[in-house]
N, C-alpha and C. Protein backbone atom coordinates (compact mmCIF):
# COMPACT_ATOMS: atom_id res chain seq x y z
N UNK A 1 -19.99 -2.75 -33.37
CA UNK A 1 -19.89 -4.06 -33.98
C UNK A 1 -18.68 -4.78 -33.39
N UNK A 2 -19.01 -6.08 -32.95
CA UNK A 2 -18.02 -6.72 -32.81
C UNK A 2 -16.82 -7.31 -33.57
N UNK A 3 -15.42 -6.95 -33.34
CA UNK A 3 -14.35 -7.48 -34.23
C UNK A 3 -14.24 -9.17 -33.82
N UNK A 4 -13.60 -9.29 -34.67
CA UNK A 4 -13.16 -11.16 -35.07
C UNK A 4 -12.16 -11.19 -33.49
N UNK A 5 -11.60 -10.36 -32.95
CA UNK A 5 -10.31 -10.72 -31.96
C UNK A 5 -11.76 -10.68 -30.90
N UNK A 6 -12.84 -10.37 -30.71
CA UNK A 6 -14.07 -10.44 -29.35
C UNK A 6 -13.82 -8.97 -28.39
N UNK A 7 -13.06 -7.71 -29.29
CA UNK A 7 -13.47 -6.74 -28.86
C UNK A 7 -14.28 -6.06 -29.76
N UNK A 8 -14.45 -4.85 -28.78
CA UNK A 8 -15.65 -3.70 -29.43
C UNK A 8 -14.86 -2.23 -29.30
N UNK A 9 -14.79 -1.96 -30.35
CA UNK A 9 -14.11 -0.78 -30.92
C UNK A 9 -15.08 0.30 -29.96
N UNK A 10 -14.22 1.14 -29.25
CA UNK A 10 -15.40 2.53 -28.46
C UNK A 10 -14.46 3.97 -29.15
N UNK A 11 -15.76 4.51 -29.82
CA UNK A 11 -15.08 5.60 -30.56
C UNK A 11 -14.06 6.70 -29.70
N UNK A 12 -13.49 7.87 -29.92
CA UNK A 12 -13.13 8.65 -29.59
C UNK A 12 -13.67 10.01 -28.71
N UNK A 13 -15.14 9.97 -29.51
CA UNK A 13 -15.95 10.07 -28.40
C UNK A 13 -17.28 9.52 -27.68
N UNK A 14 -16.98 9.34 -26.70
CA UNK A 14 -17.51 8.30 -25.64
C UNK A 14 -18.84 8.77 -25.13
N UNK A 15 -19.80 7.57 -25.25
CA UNK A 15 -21.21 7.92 -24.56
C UNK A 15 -21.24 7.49 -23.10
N UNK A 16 -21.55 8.56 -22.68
CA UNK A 16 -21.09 8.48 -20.66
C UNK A 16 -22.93 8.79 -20.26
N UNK A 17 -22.85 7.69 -19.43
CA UNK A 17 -23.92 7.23 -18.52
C UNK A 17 -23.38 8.51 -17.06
N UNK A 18 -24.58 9.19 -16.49
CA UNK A 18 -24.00 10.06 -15.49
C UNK A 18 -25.56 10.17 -14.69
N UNK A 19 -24.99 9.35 -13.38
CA UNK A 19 -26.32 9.20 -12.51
C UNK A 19 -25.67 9.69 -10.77
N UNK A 20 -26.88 10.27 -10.31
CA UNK A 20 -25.92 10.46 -8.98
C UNK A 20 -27.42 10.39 -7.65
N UNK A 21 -27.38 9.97 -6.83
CA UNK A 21 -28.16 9.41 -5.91
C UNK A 21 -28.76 10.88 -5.38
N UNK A 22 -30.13 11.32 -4.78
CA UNK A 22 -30.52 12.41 -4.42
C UNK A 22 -29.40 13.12 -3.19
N UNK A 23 -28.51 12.26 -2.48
CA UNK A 23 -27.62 13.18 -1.76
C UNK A 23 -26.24 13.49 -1.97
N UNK A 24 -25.79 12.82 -3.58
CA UNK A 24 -25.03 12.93 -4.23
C UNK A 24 -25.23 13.80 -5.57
N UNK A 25 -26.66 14.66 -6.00
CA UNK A 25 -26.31 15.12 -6.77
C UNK A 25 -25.29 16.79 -6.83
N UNK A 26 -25.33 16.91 -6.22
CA UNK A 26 -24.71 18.12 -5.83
C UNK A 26 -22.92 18.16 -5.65
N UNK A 27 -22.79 17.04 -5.39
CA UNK A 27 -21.26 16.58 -5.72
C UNK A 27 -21.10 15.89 -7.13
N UNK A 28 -22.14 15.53 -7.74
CA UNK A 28 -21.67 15.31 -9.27
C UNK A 28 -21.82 16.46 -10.06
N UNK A 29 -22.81 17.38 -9.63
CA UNK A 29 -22.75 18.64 -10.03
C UNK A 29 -21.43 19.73 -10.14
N UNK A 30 -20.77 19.69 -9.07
CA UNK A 30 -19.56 20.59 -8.61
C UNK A 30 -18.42 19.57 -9.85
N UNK A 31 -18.70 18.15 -9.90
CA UNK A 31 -17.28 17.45 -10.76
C UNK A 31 -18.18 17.86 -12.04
N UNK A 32 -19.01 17.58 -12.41
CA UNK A 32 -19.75 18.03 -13.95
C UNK A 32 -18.93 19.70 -14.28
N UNK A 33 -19.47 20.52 -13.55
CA UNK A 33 -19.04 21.90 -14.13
C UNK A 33 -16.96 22.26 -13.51
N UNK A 34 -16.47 21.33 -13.42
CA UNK A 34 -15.24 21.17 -13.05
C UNK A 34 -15.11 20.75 -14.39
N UNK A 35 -15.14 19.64 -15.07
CA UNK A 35 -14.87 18.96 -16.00
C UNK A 35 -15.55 19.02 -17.12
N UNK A 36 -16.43 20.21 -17.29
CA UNK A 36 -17.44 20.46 -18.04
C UNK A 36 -16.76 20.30 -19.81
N UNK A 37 -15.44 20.92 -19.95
CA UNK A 37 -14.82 21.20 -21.55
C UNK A 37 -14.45 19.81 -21.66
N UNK A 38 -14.33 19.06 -21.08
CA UNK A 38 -13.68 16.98 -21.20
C UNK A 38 -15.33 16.61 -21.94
N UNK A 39 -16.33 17.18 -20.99
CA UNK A 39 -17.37 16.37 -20.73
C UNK A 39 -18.44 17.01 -22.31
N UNK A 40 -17.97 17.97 -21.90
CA UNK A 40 -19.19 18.33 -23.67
C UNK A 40 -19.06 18.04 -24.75
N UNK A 41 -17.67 17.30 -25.49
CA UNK A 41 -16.89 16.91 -26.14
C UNK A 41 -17.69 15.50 -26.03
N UNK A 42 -18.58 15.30 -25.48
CA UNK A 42 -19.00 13.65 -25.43
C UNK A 42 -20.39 13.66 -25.68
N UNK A 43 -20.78 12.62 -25.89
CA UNK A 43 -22.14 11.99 -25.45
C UNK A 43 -22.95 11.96 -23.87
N UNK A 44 -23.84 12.55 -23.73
CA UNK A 44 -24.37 12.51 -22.11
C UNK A 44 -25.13 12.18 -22.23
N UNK A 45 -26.08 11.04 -21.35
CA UNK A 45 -27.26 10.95 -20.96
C UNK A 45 -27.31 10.40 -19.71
N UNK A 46 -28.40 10.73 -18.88
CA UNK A 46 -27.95 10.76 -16.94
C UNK A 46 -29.94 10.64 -17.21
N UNK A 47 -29.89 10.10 -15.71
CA UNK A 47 -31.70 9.65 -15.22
C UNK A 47 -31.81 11.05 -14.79
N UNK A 48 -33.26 11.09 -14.94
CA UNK A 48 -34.39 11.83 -14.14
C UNK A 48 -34.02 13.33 -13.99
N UNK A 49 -33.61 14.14 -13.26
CA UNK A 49 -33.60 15.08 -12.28
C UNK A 49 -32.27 15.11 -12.62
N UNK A 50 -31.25 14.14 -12.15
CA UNK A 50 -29.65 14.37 -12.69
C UNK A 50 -29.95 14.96 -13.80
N UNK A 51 -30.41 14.46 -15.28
CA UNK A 51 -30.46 15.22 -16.11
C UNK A 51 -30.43 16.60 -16.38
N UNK A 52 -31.76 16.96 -15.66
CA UNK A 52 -32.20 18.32 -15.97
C UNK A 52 -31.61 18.84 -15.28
N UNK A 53 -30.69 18.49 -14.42
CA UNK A 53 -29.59 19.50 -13.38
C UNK A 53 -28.54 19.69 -14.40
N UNK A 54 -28.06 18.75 -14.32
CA UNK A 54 -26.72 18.73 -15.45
C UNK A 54 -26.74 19.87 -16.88
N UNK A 55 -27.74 19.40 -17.25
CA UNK A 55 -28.29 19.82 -18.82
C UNK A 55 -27.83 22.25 -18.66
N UNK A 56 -28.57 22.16 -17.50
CA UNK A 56 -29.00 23.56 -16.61
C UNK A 56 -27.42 23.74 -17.11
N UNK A 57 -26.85 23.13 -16.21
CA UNK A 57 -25.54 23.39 -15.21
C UNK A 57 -24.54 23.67 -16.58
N UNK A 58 -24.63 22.72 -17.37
CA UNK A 58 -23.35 22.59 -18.15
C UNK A 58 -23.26 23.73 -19.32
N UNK A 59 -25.07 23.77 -19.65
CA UNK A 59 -24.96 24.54 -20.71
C UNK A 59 -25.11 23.69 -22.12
N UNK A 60 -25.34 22.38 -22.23
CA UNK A 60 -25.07 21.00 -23.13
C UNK A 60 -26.53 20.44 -23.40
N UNK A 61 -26.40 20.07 -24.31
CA UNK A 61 -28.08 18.79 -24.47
C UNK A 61 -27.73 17.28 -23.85
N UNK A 62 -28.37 16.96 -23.01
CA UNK A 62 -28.25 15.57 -22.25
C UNK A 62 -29.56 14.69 -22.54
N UNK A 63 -29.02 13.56 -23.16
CA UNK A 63 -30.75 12.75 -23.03
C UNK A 63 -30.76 12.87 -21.92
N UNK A 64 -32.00 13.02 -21.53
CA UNK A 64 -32.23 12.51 -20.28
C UNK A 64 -33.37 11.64 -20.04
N UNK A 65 -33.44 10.26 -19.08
CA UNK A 65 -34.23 9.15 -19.36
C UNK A 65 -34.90 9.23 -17.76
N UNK A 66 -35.72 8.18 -17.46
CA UNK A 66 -36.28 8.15 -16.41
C UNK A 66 -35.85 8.65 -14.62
N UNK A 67 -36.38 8.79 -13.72
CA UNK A 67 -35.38 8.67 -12.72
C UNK A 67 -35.33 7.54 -12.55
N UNK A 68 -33.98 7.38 -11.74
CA UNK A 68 -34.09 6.13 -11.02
C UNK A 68 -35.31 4.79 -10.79
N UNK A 69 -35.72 5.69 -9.79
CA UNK A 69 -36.60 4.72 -9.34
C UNK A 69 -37.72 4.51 -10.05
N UNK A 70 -37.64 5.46 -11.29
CA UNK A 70 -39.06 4.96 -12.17
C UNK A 70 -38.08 4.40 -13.37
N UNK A 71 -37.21 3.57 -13.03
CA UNK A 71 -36.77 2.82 -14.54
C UNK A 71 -36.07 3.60 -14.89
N UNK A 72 -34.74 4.65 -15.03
CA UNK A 72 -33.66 4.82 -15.19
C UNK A 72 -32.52 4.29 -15.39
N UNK A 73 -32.18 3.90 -14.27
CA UNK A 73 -30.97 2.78 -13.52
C UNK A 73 -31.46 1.68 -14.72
N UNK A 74 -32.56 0.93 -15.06
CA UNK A 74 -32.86 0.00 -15.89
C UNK A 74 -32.37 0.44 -16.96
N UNK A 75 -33.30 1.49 -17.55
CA UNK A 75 -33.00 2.15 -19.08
C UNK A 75 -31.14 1.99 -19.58
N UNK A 76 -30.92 2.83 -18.23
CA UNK A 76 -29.08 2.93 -18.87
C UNK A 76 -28.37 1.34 -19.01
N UNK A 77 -28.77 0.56 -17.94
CA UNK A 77 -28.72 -0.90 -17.84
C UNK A 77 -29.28 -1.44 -19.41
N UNK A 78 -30.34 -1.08 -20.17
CA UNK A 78 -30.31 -1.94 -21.26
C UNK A 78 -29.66 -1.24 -22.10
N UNK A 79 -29.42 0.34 -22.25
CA UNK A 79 -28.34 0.83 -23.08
C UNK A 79 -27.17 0.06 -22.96
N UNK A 80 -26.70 -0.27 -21.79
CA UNK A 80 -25.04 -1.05 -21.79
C UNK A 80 -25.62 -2.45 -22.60
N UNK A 81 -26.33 -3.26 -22.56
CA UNK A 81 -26.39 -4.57 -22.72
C UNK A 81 -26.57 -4.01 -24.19
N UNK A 82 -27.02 -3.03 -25.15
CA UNK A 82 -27.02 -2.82 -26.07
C UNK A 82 -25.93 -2.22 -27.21
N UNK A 83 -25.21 -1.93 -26.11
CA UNK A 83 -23.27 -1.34 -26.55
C UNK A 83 -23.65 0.28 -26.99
N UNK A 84 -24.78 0.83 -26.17
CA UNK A 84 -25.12 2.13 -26.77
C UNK A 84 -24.38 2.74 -25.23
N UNK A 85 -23.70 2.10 -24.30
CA UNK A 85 -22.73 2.85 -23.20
C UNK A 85 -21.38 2.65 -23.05
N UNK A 86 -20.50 3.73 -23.27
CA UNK A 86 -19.25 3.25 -22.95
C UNK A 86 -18.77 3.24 -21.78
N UNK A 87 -19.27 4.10 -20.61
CA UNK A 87 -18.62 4.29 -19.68
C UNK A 87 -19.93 4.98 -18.54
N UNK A 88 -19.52 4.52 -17.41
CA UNK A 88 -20.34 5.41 -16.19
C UNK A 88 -20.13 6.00 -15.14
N UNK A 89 -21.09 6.95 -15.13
CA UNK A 89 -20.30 7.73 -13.57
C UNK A 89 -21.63 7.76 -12.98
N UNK A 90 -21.47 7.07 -11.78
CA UNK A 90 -22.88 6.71 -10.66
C UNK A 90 -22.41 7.12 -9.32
N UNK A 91 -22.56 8.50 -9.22
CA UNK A 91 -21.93 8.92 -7.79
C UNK A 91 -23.26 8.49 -6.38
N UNK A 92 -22.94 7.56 -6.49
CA UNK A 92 -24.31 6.34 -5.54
C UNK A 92 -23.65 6.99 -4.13
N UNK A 93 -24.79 6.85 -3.30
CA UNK A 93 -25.02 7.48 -1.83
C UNK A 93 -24.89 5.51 -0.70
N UNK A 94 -24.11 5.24 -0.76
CA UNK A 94 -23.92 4.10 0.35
C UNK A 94 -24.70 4.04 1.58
N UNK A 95 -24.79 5.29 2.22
CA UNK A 95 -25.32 5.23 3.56
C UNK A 95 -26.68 5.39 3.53
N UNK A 96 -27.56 5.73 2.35
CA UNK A 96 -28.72 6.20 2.53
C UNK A 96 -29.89 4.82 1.55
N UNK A 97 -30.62 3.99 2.77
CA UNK A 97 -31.24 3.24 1.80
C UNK A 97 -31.61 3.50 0.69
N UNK A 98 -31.53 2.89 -1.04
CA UNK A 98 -32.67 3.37 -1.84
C UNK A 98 -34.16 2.92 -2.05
N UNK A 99 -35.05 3.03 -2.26
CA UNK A 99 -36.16 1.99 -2.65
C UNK A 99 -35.99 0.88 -4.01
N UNK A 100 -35.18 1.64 -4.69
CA UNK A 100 -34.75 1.22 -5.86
C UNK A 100 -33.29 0.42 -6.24
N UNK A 101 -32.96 0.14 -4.72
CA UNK A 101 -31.61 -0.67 -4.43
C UNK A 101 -31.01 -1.67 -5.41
N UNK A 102 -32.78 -2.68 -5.58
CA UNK A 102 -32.09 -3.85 -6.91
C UNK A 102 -31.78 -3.41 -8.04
N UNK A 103 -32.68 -2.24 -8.34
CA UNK A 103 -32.11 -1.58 -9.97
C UNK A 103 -30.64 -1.23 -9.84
N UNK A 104 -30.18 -0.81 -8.90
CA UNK A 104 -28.93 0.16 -8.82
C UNK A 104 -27.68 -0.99 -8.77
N UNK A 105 -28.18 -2.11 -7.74
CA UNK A 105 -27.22 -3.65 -8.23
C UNK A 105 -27.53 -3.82 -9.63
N UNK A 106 -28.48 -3.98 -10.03
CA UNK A 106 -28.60 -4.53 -11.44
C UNK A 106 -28.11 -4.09 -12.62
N UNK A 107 -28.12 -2.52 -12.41
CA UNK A 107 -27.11 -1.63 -13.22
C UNK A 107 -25.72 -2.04 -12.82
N UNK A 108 -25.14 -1.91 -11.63
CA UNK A 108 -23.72 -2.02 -11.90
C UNK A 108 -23.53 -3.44 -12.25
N UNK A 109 -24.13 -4.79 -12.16
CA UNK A 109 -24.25 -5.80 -12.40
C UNK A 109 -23.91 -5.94 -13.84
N UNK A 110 -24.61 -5.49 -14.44
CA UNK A 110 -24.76 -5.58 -16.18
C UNK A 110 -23.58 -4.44 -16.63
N UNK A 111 -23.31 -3.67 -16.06
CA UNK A 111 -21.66 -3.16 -16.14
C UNK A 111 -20.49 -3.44 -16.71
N UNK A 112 -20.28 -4.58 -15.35
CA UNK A 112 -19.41 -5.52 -14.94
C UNK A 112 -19.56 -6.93 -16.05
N UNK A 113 -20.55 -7.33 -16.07
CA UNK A 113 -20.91 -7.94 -17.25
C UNK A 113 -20.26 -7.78 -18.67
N UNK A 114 -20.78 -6.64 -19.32
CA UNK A 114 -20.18 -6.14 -20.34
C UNK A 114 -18.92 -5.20 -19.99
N UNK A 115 -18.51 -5.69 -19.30
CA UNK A 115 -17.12 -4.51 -19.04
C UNK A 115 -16.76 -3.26 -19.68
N UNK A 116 -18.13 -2.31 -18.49
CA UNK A 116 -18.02 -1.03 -18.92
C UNK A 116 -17.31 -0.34 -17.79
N UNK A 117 -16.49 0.59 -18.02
CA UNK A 117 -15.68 1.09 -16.83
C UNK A 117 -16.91 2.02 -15.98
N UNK A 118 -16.88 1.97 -14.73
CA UNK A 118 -18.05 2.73 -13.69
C UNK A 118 -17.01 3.09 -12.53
N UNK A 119 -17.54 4.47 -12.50
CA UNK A 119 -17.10 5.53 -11.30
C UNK A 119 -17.86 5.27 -10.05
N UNK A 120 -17.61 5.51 -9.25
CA UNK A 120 -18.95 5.28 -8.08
C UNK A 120 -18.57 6.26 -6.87
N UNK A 121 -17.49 7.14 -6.96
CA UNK A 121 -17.11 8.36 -6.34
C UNK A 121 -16.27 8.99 -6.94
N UNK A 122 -16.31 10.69 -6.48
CA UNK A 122 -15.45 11.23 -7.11
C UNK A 122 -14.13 10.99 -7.77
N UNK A 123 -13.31 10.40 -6.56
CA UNK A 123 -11.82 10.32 -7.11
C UNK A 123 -11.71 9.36 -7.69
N UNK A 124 -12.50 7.70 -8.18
CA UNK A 124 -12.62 7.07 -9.46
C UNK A 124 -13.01 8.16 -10.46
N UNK A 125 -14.19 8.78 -10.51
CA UNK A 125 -14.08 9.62 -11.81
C UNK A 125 -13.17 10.62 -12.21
N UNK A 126 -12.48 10.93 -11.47
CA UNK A 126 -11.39 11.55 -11.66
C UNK A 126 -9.93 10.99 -12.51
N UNK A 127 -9.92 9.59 -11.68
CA UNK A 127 -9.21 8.95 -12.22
C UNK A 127 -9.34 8.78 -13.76
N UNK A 128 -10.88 8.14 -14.08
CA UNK A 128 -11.10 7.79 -15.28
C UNK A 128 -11.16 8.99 -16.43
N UNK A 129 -11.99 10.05 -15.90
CA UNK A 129 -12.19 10.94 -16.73
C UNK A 129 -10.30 11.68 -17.47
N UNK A 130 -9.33 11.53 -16.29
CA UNK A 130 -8.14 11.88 -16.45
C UNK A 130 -7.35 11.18 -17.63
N UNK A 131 -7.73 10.13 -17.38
CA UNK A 131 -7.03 9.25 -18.65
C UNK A 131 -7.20 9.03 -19.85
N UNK A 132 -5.40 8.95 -20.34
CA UNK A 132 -5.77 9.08 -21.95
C UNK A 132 -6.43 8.40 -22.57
N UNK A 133 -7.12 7.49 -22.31
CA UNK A 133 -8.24 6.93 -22.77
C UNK A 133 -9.50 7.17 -23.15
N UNK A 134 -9.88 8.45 -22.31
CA UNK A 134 -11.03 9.01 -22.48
C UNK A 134 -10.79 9.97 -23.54
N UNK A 135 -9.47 10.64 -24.76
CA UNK A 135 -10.00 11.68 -25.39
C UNK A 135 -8.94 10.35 -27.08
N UNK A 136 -9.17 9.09 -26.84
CA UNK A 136 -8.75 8.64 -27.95
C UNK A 136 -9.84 7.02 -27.92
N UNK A 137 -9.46 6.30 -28.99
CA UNK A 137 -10.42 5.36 -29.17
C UNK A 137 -9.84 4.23 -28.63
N UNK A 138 -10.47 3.27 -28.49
CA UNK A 138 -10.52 2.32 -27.58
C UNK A 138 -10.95 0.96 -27.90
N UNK A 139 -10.23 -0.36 -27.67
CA UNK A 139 -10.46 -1.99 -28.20
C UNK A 139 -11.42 -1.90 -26.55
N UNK A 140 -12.54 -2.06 -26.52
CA UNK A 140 -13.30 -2.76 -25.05
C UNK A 140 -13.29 -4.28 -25.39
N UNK A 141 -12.43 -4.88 -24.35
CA UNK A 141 -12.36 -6.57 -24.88
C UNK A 141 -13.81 -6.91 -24.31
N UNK A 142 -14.70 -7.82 -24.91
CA UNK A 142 -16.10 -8.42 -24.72
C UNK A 142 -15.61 -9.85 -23.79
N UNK A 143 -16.26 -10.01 -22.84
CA UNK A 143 -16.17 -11.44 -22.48
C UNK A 143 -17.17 -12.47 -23.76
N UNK A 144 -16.72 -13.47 -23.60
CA UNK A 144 -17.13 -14.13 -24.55
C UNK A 144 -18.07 -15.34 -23.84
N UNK A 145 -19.64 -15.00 -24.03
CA UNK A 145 -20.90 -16.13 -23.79
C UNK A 145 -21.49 -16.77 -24.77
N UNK A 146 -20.13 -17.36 -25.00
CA UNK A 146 -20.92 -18.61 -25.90
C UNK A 146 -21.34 -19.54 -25.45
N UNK A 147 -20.13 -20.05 -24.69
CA UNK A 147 -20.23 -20.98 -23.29
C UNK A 147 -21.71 -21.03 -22.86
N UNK A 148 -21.96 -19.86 -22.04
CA UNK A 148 -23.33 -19.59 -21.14
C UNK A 148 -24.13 -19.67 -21.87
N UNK A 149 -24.37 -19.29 -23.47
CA UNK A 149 -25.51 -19.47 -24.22
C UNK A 149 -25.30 -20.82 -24.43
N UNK A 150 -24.66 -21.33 -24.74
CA UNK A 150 -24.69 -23.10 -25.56
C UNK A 150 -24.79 -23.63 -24.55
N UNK A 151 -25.07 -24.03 -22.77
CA UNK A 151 -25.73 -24.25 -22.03
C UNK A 151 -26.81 -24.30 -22.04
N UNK A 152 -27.18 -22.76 -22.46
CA UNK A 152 -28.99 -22.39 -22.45
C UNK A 152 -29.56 -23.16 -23.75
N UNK A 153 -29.17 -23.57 -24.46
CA UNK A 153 -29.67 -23.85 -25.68
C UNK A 153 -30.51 -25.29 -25.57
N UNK A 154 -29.57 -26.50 -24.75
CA UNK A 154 -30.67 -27.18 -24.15
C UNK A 154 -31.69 -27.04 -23.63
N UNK A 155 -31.68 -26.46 -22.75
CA UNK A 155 -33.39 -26.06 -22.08
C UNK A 155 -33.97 -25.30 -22.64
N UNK A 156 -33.54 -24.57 -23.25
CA UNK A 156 -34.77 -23.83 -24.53
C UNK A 156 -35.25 -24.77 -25.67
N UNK A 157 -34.19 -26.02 -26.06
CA UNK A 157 -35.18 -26.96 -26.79
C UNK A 157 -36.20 -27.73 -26.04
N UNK A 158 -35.96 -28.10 -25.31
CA UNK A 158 -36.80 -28.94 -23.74
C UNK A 158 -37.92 -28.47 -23.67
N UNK A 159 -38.15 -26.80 -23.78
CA UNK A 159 -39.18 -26.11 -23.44
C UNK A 159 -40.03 -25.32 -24.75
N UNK A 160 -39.36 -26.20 -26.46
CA UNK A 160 -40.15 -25.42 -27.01
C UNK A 160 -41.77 -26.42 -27.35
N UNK A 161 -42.41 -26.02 -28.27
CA UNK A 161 -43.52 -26.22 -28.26
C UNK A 161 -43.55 -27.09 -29.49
């Protein structure tokens, strides 16, 4: 719920988005069971195949939602727009086209949007996972679209029926 100051209170423990590209899962694997006692202490849910690796690996229950490219990257994308994500770790493969490229902008897109903190290689998640931030609670300041909605509000009268 949103407070009166336009942040969002993120509990103490944190629901972590954990996705890693088919030539990156194996290096989110090695930081997963590195960081495994930080990480079970939380909320997990990771796409497709990450999942059921992770889930294996850690020893933990992980939702686990679509892959990627069948609507994953989306799924976790409307979890953030829904404040059901606090944080992500997307150990994304740069050099290797995806088919599913716009989802994977569109996820970190809607991120950035709602200003959710995102890893996108190891030593960011390292960073993040390190900090005292991650084992206490947290003000996430909300940008504020009122602005952008009270724009939209004209052309949605224009166009009703």
């Amino acid at each position: 719920m949103l407070e009166n100051d336009g942040s969002l209170p993120v509990p103490q423990r944190k629901r972590i988005a954990l996705v890693a590209h088919d030539n990156r899962k194996l290096d989110l694997l090695e930081w997963a069971q590195y960081n495994r006692g930080l990480l079970i202490k939380h909320e997990l849910c990771a796409t497709g195949t990450t999942g059921a690796l992770l889930e294996k690996s850690l020893g933990t229950e992980i939702l686990k939602l679509q892959s990627g490219p069948l609507g994953g990257d989306q799924q976790i994308g409307a979890r953030i727009a829904e404040g059901l994500i606090d944080l992500v770790i997307f150990f994304w493969d740069p050099l290797e086209p995806q088919p599913h490229d716009p989802d994977v902008k569109a996820l970190l897109r809607i991120a950035v949007v709602w200003n959710i903190p995102v890893a996108c290689n190891r030593a960011s998640a390292d960073f993040m996972i390190s900090s005292p931030l991650m084992s206490s609670a947290y003000e996430r300041q909300m940008p504020d679209f009122e602005l952008y909605r009270s724009r939209m509000d004209p052309v949605l009268e224009e166009t009703a029926p």
